[in-house]
Structures are given as structure tokens and as C-alpha cells.
N, C-alpha and C. Protein backbone atom coordinates (compact mmCIF):
# COMPACT_ATOMS: atom_id res chain seq x y z
N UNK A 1 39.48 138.25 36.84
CA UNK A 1 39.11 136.88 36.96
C UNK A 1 37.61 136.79 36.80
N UNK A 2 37.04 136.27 36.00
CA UNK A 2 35.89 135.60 35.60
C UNK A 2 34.98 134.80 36.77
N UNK A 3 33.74 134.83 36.76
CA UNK A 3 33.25 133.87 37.75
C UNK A 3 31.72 133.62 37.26
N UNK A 4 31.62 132.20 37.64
CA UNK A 4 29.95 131.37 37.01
C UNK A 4 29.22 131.50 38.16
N UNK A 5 27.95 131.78 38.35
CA UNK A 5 26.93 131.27 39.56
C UNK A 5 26.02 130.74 38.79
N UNK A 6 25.19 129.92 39.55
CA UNK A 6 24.23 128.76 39.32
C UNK A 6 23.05 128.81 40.59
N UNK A 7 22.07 128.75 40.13
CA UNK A 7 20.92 129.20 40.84
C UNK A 7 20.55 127.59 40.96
N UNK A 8 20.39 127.16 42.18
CA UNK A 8 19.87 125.81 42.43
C UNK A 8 18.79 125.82 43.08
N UNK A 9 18.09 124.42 42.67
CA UNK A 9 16.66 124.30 43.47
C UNK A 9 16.55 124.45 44.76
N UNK A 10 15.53 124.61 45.41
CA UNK A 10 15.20 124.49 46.99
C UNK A 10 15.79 123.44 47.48
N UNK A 11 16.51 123.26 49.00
CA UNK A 11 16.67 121.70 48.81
C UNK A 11 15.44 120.69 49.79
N UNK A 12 15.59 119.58 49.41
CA UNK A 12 14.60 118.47 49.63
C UNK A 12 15.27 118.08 51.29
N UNK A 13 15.80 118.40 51.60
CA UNK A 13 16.33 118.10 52.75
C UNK A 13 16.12 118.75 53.72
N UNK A 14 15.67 118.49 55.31
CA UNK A 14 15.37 119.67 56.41
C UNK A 14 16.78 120.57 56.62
N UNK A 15 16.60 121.92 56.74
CA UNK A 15 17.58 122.35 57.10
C UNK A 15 17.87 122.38 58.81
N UNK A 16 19.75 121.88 58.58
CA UNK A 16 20.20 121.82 60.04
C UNK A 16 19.74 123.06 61.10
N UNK A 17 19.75 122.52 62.51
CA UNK A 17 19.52 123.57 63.14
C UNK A 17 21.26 124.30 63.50
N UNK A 18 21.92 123.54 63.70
CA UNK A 18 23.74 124.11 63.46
C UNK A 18 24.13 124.92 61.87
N UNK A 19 24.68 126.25 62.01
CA UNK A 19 24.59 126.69 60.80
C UNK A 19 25.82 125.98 59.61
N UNK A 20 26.16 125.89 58.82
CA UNK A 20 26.21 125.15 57.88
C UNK A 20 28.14 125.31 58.01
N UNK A 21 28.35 127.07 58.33
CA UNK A 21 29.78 127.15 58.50
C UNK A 21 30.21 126.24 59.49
N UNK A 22 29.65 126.39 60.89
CA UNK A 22 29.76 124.68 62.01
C UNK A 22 30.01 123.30 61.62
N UNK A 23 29.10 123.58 60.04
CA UNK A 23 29.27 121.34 59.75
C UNK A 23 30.47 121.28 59.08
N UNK A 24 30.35 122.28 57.91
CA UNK A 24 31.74 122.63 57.10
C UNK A 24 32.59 123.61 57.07
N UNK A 25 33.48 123.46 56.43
CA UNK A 25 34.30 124.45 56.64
C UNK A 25 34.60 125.60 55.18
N UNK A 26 33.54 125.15 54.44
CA UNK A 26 32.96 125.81 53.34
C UNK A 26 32.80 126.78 53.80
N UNK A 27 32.80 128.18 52.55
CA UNK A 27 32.12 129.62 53.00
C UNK A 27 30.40 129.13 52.08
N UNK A 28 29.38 129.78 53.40
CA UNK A 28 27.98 129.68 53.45
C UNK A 28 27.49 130.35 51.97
N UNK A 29 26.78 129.36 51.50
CA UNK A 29 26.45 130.45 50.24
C UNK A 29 25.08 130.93 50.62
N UNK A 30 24.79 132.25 50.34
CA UNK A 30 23.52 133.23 50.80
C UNK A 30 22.07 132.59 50.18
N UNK A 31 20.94 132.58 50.83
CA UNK A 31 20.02 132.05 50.36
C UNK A 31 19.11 133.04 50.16
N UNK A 32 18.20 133.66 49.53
CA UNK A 32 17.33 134.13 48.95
C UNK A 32 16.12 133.76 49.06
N UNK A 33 14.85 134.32 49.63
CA UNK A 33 13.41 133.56 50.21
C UNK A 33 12.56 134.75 49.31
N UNK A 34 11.46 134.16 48.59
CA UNK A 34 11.05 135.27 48.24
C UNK A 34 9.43 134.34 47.29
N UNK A 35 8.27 134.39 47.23
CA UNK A 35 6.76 133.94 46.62
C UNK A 35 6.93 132.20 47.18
N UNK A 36 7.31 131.91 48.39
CA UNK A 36 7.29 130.50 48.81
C UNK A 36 8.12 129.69 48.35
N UNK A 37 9.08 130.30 47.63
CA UNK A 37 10.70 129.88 47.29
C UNK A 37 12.03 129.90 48.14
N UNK A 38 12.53 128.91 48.06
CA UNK A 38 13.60 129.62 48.64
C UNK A 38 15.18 128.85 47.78
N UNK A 39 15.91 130.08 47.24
CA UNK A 39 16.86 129.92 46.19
C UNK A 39 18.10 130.01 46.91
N UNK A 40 18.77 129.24 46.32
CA UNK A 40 20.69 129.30 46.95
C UNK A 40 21.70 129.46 45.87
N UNK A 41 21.94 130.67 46.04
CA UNK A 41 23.48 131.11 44.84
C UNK A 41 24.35 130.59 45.41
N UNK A 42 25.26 129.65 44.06
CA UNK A 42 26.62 129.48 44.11
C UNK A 42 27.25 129.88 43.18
N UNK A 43 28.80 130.33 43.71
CA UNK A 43 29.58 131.21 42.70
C UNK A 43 31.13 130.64 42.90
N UNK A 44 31.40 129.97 41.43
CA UNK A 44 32.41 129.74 41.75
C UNK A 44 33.42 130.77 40.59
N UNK A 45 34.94 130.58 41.00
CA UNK A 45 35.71 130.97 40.04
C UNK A 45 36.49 130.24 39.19
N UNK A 46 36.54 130.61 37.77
CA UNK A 46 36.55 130.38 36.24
C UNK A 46 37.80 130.67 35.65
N UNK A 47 38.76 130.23 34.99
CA UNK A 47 39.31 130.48 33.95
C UNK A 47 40.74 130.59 34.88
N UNK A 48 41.95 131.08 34.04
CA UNK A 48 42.75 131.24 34.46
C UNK A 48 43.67 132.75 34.94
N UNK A 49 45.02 133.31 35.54
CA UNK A 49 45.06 134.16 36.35
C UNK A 49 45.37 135.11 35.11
N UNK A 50 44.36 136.35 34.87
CA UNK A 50 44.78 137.46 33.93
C UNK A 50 45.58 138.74 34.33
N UNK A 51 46.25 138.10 35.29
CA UNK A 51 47.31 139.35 35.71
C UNK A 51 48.81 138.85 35.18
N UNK A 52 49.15 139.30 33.71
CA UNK A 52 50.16 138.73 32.95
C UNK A 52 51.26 140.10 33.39
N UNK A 53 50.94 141.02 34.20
CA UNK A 53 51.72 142.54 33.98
C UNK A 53 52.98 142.02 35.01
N UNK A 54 52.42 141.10 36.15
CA UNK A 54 53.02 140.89 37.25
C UNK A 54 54.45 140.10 36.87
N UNK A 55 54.40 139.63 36.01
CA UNK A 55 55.82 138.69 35.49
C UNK A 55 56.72 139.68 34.68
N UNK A 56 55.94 141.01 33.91
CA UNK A 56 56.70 141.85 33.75
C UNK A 56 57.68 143.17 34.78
N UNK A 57 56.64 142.94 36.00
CA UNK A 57 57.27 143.76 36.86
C UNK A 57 58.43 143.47 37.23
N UNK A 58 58.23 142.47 37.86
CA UNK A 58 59.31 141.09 38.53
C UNK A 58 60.77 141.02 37.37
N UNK A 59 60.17 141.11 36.14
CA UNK A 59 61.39 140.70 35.40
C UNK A 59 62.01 141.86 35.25
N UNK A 60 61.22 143.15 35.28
CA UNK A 60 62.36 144.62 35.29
C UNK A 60 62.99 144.75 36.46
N UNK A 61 62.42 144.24 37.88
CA UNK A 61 62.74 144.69 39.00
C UNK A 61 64.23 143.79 38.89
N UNK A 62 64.56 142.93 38.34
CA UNK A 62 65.32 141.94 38.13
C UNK A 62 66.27 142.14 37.43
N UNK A 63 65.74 143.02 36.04
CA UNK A 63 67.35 143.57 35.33
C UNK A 63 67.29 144.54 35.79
N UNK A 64 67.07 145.72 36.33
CA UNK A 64 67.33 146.97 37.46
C UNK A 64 68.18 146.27 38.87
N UNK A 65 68.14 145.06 39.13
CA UNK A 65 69.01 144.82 40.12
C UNK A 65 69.95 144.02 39.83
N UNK A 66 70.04 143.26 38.59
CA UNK A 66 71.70 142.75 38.26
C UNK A 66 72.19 143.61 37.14
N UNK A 67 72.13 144.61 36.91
CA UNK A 67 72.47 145.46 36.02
C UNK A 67 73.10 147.06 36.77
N UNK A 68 72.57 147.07 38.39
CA UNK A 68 73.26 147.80 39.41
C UNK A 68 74.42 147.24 39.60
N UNK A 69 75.41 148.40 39.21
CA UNK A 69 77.10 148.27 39.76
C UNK A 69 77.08 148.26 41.37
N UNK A 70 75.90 149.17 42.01
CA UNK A 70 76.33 149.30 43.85
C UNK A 70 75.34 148.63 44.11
N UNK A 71 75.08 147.73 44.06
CA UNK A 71 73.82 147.12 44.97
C UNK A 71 73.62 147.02 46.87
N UNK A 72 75.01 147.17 47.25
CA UNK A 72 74.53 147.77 48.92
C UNK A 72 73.87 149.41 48.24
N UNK A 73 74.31 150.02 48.31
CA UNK A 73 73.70 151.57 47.86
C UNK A 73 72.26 151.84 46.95
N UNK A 74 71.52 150.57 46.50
CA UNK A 74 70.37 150.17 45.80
C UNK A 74 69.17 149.65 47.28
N UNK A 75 69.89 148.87 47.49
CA UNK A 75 69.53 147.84 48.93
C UNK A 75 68.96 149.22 50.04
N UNK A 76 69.89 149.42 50.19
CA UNK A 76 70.28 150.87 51.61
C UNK A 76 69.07 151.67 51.39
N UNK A 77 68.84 152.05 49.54
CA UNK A 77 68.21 153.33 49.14
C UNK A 77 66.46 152.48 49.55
N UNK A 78 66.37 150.84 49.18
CA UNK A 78 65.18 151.02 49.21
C UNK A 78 64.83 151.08 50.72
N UNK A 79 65.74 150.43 51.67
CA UNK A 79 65.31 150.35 52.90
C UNK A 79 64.83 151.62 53.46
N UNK A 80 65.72 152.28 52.96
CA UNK A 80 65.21 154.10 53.19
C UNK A 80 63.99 154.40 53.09
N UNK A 81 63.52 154.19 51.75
CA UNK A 81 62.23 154.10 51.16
C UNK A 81 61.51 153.63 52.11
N UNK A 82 61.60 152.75 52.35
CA UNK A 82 60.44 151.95 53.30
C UNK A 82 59.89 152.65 54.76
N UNK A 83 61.38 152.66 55.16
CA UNK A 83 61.31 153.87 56.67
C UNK A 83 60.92 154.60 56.41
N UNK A 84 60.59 155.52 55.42
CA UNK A 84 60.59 157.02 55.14
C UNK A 84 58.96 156.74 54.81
N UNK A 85 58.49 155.95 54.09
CA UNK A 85 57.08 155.78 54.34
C UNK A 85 56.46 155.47 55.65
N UNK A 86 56.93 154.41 56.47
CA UNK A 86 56.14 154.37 57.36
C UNK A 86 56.62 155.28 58.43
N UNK A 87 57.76 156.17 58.47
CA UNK A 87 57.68 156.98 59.39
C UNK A 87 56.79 158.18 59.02
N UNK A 88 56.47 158.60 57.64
CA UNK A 88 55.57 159.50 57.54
C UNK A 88 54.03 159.08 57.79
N UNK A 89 53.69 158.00 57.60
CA UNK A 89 52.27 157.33 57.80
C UNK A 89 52.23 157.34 59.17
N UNK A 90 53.00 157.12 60.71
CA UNK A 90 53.13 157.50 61.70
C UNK A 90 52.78 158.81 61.72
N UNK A 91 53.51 159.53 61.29
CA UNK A 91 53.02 161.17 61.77
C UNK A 91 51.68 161.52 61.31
N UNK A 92 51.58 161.11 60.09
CA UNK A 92 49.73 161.72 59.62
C UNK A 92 49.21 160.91 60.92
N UNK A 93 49.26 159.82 61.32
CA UNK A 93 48.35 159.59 62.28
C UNK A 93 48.62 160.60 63.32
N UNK A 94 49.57 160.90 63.76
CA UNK A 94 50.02 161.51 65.19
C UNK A 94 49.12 162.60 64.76
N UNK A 95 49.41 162.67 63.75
CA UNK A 95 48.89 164.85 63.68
C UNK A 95 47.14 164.59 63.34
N UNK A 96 46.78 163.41 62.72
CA UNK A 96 45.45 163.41 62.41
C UNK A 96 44.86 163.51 63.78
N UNK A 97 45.49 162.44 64.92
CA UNK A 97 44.55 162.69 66.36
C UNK A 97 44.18 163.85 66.85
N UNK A 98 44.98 164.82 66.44
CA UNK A 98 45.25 166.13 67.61
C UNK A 98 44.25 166.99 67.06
N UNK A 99 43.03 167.56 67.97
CA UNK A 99 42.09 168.22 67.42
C UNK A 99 41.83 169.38 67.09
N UNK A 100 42.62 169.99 66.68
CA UNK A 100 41.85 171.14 65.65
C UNK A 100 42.60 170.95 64.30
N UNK A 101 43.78 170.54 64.42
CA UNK A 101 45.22 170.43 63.03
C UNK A 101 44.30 169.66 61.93
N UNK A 102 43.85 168.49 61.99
CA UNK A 102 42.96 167.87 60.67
C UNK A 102 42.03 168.66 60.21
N UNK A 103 41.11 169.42 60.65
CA UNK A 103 40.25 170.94 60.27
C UNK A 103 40.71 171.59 59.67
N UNK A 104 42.14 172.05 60.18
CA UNK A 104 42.88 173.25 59.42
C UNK A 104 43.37 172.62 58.11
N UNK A 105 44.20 171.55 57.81
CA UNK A 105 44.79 170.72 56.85
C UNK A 105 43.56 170.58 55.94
N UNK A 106 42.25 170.62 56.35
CA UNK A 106 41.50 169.97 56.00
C UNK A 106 40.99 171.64 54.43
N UNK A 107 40.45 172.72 54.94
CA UNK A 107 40.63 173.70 55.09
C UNK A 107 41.54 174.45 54.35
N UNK A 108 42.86 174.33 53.98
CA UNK A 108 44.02 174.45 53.73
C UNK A 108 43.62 173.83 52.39
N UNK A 109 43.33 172.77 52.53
CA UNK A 109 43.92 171.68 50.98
C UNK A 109 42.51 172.00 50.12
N UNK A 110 40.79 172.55 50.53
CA UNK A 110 40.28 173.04 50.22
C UNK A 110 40.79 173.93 49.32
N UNK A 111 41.04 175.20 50.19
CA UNK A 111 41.50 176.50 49.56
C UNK A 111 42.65 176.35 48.48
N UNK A 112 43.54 175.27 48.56
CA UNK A 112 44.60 174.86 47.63
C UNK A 112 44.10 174.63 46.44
N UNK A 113 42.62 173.59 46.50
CA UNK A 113 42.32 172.95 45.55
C UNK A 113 41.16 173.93 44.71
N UNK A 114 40.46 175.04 45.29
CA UNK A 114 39.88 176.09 44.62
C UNK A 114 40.95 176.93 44.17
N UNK A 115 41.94 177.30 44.64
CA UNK A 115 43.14 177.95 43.67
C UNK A 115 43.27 177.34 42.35
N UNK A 116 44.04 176.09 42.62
CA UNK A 116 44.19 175.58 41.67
C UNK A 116 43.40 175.87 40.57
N UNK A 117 42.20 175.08 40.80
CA UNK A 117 41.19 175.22 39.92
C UNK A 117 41.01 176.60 38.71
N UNK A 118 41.29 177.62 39.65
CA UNK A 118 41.35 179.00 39.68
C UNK A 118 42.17 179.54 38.32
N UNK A 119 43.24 178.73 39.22
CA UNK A 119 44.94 179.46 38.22
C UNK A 119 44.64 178.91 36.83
N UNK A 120 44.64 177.21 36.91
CA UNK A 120 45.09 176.70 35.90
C UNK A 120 43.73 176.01 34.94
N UNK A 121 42.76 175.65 35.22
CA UNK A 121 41.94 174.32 34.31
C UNK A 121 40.19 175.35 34.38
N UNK A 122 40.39 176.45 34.73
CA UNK A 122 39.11 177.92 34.82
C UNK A 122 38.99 177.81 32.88
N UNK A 123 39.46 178.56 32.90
CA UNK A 123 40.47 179.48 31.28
C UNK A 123 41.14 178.33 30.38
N UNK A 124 40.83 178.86 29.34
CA UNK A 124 41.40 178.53 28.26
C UNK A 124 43.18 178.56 28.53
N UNK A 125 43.46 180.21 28.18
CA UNK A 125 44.82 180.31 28.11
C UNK A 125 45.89 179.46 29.36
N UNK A 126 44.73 179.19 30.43
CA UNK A 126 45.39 178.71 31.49
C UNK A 126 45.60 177.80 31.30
N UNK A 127 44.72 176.95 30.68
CA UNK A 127 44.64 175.40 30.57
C UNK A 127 45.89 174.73 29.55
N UNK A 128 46.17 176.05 28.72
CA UNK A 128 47.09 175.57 27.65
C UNK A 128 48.76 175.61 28.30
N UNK A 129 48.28 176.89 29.51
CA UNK A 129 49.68 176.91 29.66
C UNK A 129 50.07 175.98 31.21
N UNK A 130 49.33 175.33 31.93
CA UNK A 130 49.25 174.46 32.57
C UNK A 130 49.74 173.13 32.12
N UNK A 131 49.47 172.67 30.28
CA UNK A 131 49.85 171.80 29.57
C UNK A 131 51.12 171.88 29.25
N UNK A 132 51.64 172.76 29.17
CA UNK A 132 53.15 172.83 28.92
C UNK A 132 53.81 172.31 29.75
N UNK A 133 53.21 173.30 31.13
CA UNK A 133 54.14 172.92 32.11
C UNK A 133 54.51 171.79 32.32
N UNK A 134 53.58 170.74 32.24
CA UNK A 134 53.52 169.58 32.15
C UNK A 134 54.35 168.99 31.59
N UNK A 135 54.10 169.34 30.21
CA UNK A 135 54.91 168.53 29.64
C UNK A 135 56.25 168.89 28.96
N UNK A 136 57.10 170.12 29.61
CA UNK A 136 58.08 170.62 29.99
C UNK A 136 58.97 169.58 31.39
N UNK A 137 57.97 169.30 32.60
CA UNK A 137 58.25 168.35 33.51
C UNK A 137 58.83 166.83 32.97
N UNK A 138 57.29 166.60 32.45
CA UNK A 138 58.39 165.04 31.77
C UNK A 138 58.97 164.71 30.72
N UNK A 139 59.20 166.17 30.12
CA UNK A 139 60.02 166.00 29.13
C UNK A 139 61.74 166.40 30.03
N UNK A 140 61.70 166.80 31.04
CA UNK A 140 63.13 167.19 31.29
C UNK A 140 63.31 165.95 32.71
N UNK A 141 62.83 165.08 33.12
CA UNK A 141 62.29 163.81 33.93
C UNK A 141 62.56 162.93 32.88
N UNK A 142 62.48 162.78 32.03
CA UNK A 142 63.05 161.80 31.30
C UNK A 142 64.24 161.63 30.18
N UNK A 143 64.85 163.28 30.36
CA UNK A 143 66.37 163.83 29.62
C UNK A 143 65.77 163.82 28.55
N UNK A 144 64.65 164.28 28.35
CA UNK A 144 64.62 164.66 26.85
C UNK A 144 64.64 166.00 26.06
């Protein structure tokens, strides 16, 4: 989304001693003081909504659900989904409080991520055969 600001004159008017969010219920636009000036940005927003992807989501999520023969067993699976996220977002918190376990995890995913580095994206030959793997994965992820 697009947006215009406009730099306006000082104004000719005393300023209130109540701040401006108090008189209105406008958000305050920031003023700027600077060689015996004092400047007020306004910014508004322009044009229309460029998120065109969102009507495509909606419309697959839509033939993926009248195009399901079991829709309790669609329904069920996402509710699952949902629990299964926030019961895991529960536990990272549980386990993040407890003090030494986030160090070690911490530590851990370090040493994971210098392996990595190590095995596969170091080297040439590694790098090529790291690419396969890859794309061995979504080539057999998508039955091809």
C-alpha cells in the first residue's frame, strides 16, 4: 500500500495546552522543531488494496473443501493442526523458562548449524550433492 505525506506550514494558531489526542480522537501527527521552525508531517494512505493473492487463497481453500469426499475427517485433521501447534508453543515456553535447557538447545542448534555448514554448502562436491538431495525430496513430495 502506497502512502502521500505533506509537509505543512507552522500553524498560526496558539498551541493547546491539552494534547491534541484529548481534543480528538485523531492519531497525533509528529512535529519536527528545528532553525526557528516548526514543521508537522501528515501521512495519509493512497490507492487501492494490492493484496490480490488473498482471493486466490480463499478460492483454493474452497475447492480443497468442496471437492473433499470426508469433510468431518478434513475438519477433525485441521482441528488437530491447531492443537498440535499451540500445544507445542506451550511447551517451548515451559522448557524456555527452565534455566539451564535454553543454553543447551541454544548450544546444540549452534553445533547443528556449524555441521551443517560443514557437511553440505563448505565444498563444492558437497554442495552438488546436497542439491540432489533436494531435489530428489520434492521430486518424490510431489509423485514425480
Amino acid at each position: 500500500m502506497a502512502f502521500a505525506t505533506a509537509v505543512t506550514p507552522p500553524s498560526l494558531f496558539p498551541v493547546p495546552t491539552r494534547p491534541l489526542s484529548a481534543i480528538t480522537r485523531r492519531f497525533p501527527s509528529p512535529t519536527f522543531t528545528g532553525g526557528g521552525r516548526c514543521t508537522s508531517i501528515v501521512a495519509k494512505a493512497v490507492g487501492d488494496n494490492s493484496d490480490t493473492s488473498d482471493g486466490s487463497i480463499v478460492k483454493s481453500v474452497q475447492d480443497a473443501w468442496s471437492s473433499s469426499e470426508n469433510l468431518i475427517g478434513v475438519a477433525g485433521l485441521g482441528f488437530a493442526a491447531i492443537v498440535a501447534v499451540w500445544a507445542s508453543s506451550n511447551l517451548i515456553g515451559a522448557i524456555d523458562k527452565l534455566p539451564v535447557v535454553p543454553i543447551v538447545f541454544e548450544v546444540i542448534g549452534l553445533l547443528f548449524t556449524w555441521w551443517f555448514i560443514y557437511r553440505y554448502l563448505l565444498f563444492r562436491p558437497d554442495r552438488e550433492e546436497f542439491s540432489k538431495i533436494v531435489k530428489d525430496a520434492i521430486s518424490s513430495v510431489l509423485g514425480k
